[in-house]
Protein backbone atom coordinates (compact mmCIF):
# COMPACT_ATOMS: atom_id res chain seq x y z
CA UNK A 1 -51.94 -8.06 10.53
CA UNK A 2 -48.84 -7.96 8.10
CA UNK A 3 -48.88 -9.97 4.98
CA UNK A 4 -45.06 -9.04 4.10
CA UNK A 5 -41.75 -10.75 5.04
CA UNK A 6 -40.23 -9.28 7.90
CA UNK A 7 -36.81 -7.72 8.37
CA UNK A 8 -35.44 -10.74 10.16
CA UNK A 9 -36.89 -12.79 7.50
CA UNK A 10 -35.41 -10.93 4.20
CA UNK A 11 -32.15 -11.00 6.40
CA UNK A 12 -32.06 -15.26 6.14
CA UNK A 13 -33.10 -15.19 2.59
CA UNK A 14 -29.42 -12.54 2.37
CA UNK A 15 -27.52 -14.86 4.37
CA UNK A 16 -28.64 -18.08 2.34
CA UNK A 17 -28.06 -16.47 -1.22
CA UNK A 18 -24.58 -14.95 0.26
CA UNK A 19 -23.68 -18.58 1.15
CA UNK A 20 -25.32 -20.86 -1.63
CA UNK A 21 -24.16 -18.50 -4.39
CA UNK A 22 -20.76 -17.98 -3.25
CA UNK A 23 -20.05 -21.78 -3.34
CA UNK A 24 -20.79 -22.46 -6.86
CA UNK A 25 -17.74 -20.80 -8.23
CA UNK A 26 -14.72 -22.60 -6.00
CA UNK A 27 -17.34 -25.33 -6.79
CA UNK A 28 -16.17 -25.38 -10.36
CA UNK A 29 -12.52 -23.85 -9.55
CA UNK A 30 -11.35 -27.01 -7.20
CA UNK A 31 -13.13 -29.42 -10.10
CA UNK A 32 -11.01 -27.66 -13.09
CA UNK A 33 -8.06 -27.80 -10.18
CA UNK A 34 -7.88 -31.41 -9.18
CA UNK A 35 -8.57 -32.27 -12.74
CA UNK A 36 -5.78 -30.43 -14.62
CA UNK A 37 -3.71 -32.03 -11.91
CA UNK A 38 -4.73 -35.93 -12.25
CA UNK A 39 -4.17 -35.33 -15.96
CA UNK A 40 -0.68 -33.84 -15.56
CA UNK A 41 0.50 -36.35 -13.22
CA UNK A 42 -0.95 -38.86 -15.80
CA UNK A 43 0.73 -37.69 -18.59
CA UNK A 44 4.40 -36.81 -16.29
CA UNK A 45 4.43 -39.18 -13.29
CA UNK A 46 7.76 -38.22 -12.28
CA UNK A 47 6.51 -34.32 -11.94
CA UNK A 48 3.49 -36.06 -9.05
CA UNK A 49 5.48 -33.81 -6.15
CA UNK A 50 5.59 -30.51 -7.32
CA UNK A 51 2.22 -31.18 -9.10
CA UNK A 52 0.57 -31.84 -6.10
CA UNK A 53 2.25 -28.98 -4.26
CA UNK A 54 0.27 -26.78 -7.37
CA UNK A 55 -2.68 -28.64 -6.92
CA UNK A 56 -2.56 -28.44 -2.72
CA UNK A 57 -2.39 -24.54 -3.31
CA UNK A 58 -4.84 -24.10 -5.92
CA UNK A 59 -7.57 -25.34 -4.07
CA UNK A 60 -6.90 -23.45 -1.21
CA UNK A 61 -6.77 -20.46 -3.16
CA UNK A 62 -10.07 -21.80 -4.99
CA UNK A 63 -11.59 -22.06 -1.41
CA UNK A 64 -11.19 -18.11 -0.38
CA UNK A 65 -14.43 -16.73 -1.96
CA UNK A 66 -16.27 -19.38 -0.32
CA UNK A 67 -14.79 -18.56 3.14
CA UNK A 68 -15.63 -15.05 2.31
CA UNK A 69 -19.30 -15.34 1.77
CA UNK A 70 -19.84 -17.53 4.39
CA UNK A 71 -18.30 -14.91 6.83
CA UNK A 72 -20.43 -12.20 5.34
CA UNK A 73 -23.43 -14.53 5.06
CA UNK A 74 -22.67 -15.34 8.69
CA UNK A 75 -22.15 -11.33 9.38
CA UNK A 76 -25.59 -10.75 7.74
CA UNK A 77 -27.44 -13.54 9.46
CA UNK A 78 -26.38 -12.51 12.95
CA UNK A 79 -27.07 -8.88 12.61
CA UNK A 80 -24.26 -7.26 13.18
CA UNK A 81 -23.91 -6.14 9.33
């Protein structure tokens, strides 16, 4: 009888650290985002539109790495890499 984690098992734990540790950074990018943007509108209102075009952008460039790991979490998970 094995004692050891199996293939399929070492291939969850992958797919889990792929996807938990790929969200702390855009974590902490959208945070620093949406916060350097409430304080700029705060200190220009009348800049709010184009600030919020920035800010709109900047998250969804903060959100890439995230939808990158989770594909090749996914990728891992599902066994076809």
């Amino acid at each position: 009888m094995e004692t050891g984690i199996s293939n399929d098992g070492l291939r969850f734990i992958a797919m889990a650290l792929a996807i938990g540790l790929g969200a702390i950074g855009p974590g902490a990018g959208i945070g620093v985002v949406f916060s350097g943007a409430l304080q700029a509108m705060g200190r220009n209102p009348e800049a709010e539109g184009m600030l919020r075009t920035y800010m709109f952008l900047g998250f969804a460039l903060a959100e890439v790495p995230f939808i990158l790991s989770m594909v090749f979490g996914l990728l891992i998970g599902f066994k076809i890499i």
